[in-house]
C-alpha atoms as a PDB file:
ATOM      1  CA  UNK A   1       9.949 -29.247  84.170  1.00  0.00           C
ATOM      2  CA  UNK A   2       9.311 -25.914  85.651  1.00  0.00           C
ATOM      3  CA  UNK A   3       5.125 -24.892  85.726  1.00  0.00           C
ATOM      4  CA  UNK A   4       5.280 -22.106  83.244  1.00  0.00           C
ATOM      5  CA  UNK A   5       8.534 -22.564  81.418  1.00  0.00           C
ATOM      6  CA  UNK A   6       9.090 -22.995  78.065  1.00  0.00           C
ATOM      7  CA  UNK A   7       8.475 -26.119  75.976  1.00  0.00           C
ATOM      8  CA  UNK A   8       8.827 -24.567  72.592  1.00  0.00           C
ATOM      9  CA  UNK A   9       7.873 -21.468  70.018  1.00  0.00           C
ATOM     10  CA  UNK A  10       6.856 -21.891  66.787  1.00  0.00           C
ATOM     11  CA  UNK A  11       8.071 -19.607  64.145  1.00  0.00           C
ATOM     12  CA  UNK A  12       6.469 -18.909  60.753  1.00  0.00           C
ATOM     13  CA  UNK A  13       8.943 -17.447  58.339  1.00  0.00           C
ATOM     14  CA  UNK A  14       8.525 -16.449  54.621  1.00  0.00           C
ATOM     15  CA  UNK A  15      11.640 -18.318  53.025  1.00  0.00           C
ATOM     16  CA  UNK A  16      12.404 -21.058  55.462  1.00  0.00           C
ATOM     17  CA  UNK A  17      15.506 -22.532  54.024  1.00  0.00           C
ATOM     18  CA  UNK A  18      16.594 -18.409  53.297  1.00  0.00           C
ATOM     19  CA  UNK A  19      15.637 -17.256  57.319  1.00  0.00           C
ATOM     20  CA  UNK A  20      17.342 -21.045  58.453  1.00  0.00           C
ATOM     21  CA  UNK A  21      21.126 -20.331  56.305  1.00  0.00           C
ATOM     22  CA  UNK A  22      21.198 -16.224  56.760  1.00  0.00           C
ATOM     23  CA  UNK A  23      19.409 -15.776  60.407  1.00  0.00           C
ATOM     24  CA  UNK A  24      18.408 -18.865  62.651  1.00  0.00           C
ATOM     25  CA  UNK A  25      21.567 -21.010  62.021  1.00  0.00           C
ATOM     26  CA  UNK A  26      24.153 -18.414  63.311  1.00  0.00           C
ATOM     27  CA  UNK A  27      21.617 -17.443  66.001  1.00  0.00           C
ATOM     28  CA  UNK A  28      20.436 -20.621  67.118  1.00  0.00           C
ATOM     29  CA  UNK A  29      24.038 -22.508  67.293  1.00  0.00           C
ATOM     30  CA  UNK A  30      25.711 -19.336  69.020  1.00  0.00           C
ATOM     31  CA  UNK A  31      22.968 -19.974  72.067  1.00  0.00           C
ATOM     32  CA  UNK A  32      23.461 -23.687  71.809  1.00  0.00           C
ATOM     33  CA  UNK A  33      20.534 -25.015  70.131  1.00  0.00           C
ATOM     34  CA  UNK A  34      21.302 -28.075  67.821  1.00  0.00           C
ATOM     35  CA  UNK A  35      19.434 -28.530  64.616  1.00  0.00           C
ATOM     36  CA  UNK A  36      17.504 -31.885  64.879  1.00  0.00           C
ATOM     37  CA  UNK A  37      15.286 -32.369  61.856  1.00  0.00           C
ATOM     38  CA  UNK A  38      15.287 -30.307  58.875  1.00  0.00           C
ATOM     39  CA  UNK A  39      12.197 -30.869  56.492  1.00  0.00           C
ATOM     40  CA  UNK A  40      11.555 -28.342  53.475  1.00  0.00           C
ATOM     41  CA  UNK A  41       8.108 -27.701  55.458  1.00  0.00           C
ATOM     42  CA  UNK A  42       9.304 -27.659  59.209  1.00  0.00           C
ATOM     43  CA  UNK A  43      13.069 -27.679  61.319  1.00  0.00           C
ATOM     44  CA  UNK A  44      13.262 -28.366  64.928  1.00  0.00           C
ATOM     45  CA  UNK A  45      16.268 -26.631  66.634  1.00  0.00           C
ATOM     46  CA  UNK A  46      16.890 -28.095  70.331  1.00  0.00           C
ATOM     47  CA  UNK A  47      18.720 -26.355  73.337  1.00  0.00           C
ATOM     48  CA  UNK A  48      20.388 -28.431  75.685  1.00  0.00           C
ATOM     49  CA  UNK A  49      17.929 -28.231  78.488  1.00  0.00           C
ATOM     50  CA  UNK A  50      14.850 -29.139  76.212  1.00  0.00           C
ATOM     51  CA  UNK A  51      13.125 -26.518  75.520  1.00  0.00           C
ATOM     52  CA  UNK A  52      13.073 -26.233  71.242  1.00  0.00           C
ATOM     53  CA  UNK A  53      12.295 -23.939  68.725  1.00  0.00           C
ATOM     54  CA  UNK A  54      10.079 -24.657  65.315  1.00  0.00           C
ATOM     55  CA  UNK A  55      10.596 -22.966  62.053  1.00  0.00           C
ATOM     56  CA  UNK A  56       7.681 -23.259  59.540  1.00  0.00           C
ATOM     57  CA  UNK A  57       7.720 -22.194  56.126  1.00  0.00           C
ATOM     58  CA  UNK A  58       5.026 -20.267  55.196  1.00  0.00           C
ATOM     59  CA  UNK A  59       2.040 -21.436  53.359  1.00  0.00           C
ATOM     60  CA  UNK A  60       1.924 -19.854  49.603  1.00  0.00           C
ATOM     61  CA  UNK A  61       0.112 -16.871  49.144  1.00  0.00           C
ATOM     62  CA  UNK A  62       0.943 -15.570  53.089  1.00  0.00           C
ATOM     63  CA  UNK A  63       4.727 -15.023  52.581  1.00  0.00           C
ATOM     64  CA  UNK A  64       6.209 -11.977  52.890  1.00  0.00           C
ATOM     65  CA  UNK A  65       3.649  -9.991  55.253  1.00  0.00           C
ATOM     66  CA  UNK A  66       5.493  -7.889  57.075  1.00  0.00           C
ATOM     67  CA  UNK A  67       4.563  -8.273  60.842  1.00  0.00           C
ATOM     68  CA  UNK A  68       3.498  -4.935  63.073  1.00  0.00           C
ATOM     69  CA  UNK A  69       4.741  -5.651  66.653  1.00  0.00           C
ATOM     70  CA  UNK A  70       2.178  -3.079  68.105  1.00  0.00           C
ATOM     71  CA  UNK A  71      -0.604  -5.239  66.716  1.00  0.00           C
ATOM     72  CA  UNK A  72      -2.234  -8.001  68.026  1.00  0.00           C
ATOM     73  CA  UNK A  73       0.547 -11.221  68.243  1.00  0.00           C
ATOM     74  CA  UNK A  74       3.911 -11.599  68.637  1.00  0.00           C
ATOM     75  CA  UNK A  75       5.878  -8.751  70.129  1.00  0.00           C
ATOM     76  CA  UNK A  76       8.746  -9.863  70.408  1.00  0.00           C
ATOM     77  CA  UNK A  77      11.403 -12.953  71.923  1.00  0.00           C
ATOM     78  CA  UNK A  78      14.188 -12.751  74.480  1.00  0.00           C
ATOM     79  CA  UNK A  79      16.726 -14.985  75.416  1.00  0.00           C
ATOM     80  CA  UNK A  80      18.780 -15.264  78.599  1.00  0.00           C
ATOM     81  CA  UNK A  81      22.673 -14.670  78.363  1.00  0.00           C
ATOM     82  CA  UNK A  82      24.467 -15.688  81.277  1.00  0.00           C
ATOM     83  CA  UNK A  83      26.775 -12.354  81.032  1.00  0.00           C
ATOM     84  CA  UNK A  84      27.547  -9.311  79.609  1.00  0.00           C
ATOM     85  CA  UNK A  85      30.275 -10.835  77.527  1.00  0.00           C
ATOM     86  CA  UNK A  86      27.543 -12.937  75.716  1.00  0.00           C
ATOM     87  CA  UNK A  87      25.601 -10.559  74.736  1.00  0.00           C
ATOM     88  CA  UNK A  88      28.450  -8.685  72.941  1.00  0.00           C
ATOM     89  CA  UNK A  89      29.769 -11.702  71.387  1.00  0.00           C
ATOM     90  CA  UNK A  90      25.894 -12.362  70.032  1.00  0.00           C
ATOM     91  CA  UNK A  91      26.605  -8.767  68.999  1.00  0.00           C
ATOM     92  CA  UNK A  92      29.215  -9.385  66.994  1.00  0.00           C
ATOM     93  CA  UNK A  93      27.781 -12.061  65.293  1.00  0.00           C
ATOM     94  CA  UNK A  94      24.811 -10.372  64.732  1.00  0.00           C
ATOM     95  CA  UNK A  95      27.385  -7.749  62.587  1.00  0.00           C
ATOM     96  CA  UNK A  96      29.548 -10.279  60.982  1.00  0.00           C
ATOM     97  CA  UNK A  97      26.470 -12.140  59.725  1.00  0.00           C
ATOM     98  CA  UNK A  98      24.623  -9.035  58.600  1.00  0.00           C
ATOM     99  CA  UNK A  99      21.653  -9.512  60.676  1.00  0.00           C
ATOM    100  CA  UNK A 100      19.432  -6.359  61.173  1.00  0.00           C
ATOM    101  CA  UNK A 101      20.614  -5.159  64.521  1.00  0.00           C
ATOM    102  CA  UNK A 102      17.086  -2.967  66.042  1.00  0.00           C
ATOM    103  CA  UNK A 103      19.390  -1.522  69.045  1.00  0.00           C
ATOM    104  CA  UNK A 104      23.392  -2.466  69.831  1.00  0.00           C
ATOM    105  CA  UNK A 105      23.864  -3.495  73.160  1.00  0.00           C
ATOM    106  CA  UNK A 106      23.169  -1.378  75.862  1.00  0.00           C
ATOM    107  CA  UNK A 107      22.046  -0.595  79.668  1.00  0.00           C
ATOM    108  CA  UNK A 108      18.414  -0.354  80.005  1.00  0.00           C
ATOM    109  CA  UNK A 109      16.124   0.552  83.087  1.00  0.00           C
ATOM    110  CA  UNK A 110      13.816  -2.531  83.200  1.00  0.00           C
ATOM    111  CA  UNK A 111      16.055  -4.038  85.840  1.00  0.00           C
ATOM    112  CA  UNK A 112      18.644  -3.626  87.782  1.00  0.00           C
ATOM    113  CA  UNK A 113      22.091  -4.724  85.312  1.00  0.00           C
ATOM    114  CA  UNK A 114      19.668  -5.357  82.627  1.00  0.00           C
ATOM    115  CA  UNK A 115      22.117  -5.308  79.535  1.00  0.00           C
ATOM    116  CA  UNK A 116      20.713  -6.501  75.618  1.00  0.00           C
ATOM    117  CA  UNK A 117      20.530  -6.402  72.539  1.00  0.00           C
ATOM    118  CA  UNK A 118      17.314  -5.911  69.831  1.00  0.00           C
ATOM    119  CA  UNK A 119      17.620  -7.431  66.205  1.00  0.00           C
ATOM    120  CA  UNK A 120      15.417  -8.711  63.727  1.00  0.00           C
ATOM    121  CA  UNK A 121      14.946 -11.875  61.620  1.00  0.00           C
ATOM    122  CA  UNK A 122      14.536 -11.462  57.588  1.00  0.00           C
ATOM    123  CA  UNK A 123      10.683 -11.022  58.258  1.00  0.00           C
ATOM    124  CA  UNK A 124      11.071  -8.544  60.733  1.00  0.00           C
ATOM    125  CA  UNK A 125      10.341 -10.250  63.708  1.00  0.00           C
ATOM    126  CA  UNK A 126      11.967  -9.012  67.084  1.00  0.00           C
ATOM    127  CA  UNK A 127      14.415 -10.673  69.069  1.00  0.00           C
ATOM    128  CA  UNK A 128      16.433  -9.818  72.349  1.00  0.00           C
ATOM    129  CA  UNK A 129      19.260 -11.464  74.166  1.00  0.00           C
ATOM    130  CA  UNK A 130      19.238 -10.074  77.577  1.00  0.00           C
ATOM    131  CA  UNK A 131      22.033 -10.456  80.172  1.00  0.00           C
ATOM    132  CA  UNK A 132      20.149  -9.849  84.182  1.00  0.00           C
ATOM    133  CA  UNK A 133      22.471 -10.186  86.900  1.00  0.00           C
ATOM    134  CA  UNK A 134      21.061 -13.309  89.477  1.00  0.00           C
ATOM    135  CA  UNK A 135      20.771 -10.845  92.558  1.00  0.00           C
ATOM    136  CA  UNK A 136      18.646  -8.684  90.084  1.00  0.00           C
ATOM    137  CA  UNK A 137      16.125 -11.446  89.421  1.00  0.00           C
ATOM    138  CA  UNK A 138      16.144 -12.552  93.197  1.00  0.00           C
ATOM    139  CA  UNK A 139      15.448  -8.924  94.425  1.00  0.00           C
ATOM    140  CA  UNK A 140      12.489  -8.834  91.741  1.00  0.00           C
ATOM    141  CA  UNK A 141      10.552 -12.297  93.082  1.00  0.00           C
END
Protein backbone atom coordinates (compact mmCIF):
# COMPACT_ATOMS: atom_id res chain seq x y z
CA UNK A 1 0.00 0.00 0.00
CA UNK A 2 0.87 3.43 -1.09
CA UNK A 3 1.61 6.10 2.21
CA UNK A 4 -1.36 8.30 1.71
CA UNK A 5 -3.70 6.35 -0.50
CA UNK A 6 -6.93 5.39 0.10
CA UNK A 7 -8.16 2.61 2.38
CA UNK A 8 -11.79 3.52 2.42
CA UNK A 9 -14.68 6.46 2.81
CA UNK A 10 -17.47 6.17 4.76
CA UNK A 11 -20.72 7.46 3.55
CA UNK A 12 -23.77 8.41 5.64
CA UNK A 13 -26.89 8.46 3.56
CA UNK A 14 -30.56 9.16 4.58
CA UNK A 15 -32.36 6.02 2.96
CA UNK A 16 -29.64 3.47 2.64
CA UNK A 17 -31.36 0.71 0.84
CA UNK A 18 -33.13 3.91 -1.47
CA UNK A 19 -29.31 5.76 -2.16
CA UNK A 20 -27.82 1.74 -2.56
CA UNK A 21 -30.81 0.60 -5.58
CA UNK A 22 -31.23 4.33 -7.31
CA UNK A 23 -27.46 5.85 -6.90
CA UNK A 24 -24.47 3.70 -5.47
CA UNK A 25 -25.30 0.38 -7.29
CA UNK A 26 -25.14 1.79 -10.91
CA UNK A 27 -22.23 3.99 -9.77
CA UNK A 28 -20.27 1.72 -7.84
CA UNK A 29 -20.47 -1.46 -10.37
CA UNK A 30 -19.82 0.89 -13.51
CA UNK A 31 -16.20 1.76 -11.68
CA UNK A 32 -15.79 -1.83 -10.65
CA UNK A 33 -16.51 -1.99 -7.10
CA UNK A 34 -18.26 -5.31 -6.00
CA UNK A 35 -20.84 -5.27 -3.30
CA UNK A 36 -19.50 -7.48 -0.40
CA UNK A 37 -21.82 -7.30 2.57
CA UNK A 38 -25.09 -5.74 2.62
CA UNK A 39 -26.61 -5.21 6.22
CA UNK A 40 -29.87 -2.97 6.67
CA UNK A 41 -27.38 -0.76 8.94
CA UNK A 42 -24.06 -0.83 6.83
CA UNK A 43 -22.82 -2.20 2.93
CA UNK A 44 -19.27 -2.53 2.02
CA UNK A 45 -18.63 -2.04 -1.76
CA UNK A 46 -14.93 -3.24 -2.78
CA UNK A 47 -12.79 -2.12 -5.87
CA UNK A 48 -10.47 -4.45 -7.22
CA UNK A 49 -7.32 -2.97 -5.89
CA UNK A 50 -8.66 -2.74 -2.19
CA UNK A 51 -9.49 0.27 -1.46
CA UNK A 52 -13.63 0.12 -0.34
CA UNK A 53 -16.34 2.26 0.18
CA UNK A 54 -18.99 2.18 3.34
CA UNK A 55 -22.56 3.16 3.15
CA UNK A 56 -24.29 3.85 6.53
CA UNK A 57 -27.78 4.45 7.03
CA UNK A 58 -28.50 7.22 8.95
CA UNK A 59 -29.39 7.21 12.54
CA UNK A 60 -33.28 8.31 13.08
CA UNK A 61 -33.94 11.71 13.69
CA UNK A 62 -30.61 12.94 11.39
CA UNK A 63 -32.01 11.82 7.97
CA UNK A 64 -32.64 13.99 5.43
CA UNK A 65 -30.25 17.09 6.30
CA UNK A 66 -29.32 18.41 3.38
CA UNK A 67 -25.45 18.83 3.32
CA UNK A 68 -23.77 22.52 2.39
CA UNK A 69 -20.46 21.72 0.58
CA UNK A 70 -19.06 25.25 1.48
CA UNK A 71 -19.36 24.31 5.14
CA UNK A 72 -17.20 22.62 7.26
CA UNK A 73 -16.93 18.58 5.94
CA UNK A 74 -17.18 16.88 3.00
CA UNK A 75 -16.75 18.80 -0.22
CA UNK A 76 -16.86 16.63 -2.42
CA UNK A 77 -15.34 12.89 -4.03
CA UNK A 78 -13.52 12.18 -7.27
CA UNK A 79 -12.70 9.20 -8.94
CA UNK A 80 -10.03 8.42 -11.53
CA UNK A 81 -11.20 7.32 -15.14
CA UNK A 82 -8.58 5.95 -17.14
CA UNK A 83 -9.98 7.99 -20.37
CA UNK A 84 -12.13 10.27 -21.80
CA UNK A 85 -14.38 7.55 -23.07
CA UNK A 86 -15.11 6.60 -19.37
CA UNK A 87 -16.12 9.46 -18.27
CA UNK A 88 -18.82 9.79 -21.01
CA UNK A 89 -19.97 6.36 -20.62
CA UNK A 90 -20.31 7.23 -16.56
CA UNK A 91 -22.18 10.08 -18.26
CA UNK A 92 -24.52 8.23 -19.79
CA UNK A 93 -25.30 6.23 -17.05
CA UNK A 94 -25.56 8.94 -14.90
CA UNK A 95 -28.69 10.02 -17.57
CA UNK A 96 -30.16 6.68 -18.10
CA UNK A 97 -30.33 6.14 -14.33
CA UNK A 98 -31.65 9.60 -13.55
CA UNK A 99 -28.95 10.61 -11.31
CA UNK A 100 -28.65 14.43 -10.66
CA UNK A 101 -25.94 15.37 -13.08
CA UNK A 102 -24.19 18.97 -11.19
CA UNK A 103 -22.10 19.62 -14.60
CA UNK A 104 -22.00 17.19 -18.00
CA UNK A 105 -18.70 16.41 -18.95
CA UNK A 106 -16.40 18.88 -19.87
CA UNK A 107 -12.69 20.44 -20.21
CA UNK A 108 -11.65 22.20 -17.18
CA UNK A 109 -8.41 24.28 -16.34
CA UNK A 110 -7.19 22.46 -13.17
CA UNK A 111 -4.83 20.44 -15.31
CA UNK A 112 -3.60 19.94 -18.29
CA UNK A 113 -6.46 17.26 -20.26
CA UNK A 114 -8.39 17.42 -17.14
CA UNK A 115 -11.87 16.14 -18.47
CA UNK A 116 -15.08 15.24 -15.71
CA UNK A 117 -18.00 15.09 -14.74
CA UNK A 118 -20.02 16.60 -11.33
CA UNK A 119 -23.24 14.73 -10.04
CA UNK A 120 -24.88 14.23 -6.92
CA UNK A 121 -26.15 11.35 -4.74
CA UNK A 122 -30.01 11.48 -3.43
CA UNK A 123 -28.65 13.54 -0.36
CA UNK A 124 -26.86 15.88 -2.32
CA UNK A 125 -23.52 14.94 -1.85
CA UNK A 126 -20.89 15.73 -4.68
CA UNK A 127 -19.16 13.41 -6.77
CA UNK A 128 -16.63 13.68 -9.78
CA UNK A 129 -15.15 11.21 -12.16
CA UNK A 130 -12.16 12.82 -13.60
CA UNK A 131 -10.19 11.58 -16.64
CA UNK A 132 -6.09 13.32 -16.31
CA UNK A 133 -3.91 12.33 -18.98
CA UNK A 134 -0.51 10.35 -17.27
CA UNK A 135 1.99 13.01 -18.78
CA UNK A 136 -0.37 15.59 -17.03
CA UNK A 137 0.09 14.07 -13.58
CA UNK A 138 3.93 13.45 -14.22
CA UNK A 139 4.51 17.14 -15.30
CA UNK A 140 2.54 18.18 -11.98
CA UNK A 141 4.94 15.99 -9.33
Amino acid sequence: MALGSMNHLGITVSDLAGATERFYAPLLSFLGYQLVEDLPEMSLWLAPAGHSINLWQARDGLAGRRPERYAPGFHHFAFNADSRQEVDGCYALLQREGIEILDAPAAYDYAPGYYAVFFADPDGLKFELVHIPPEALAQAG
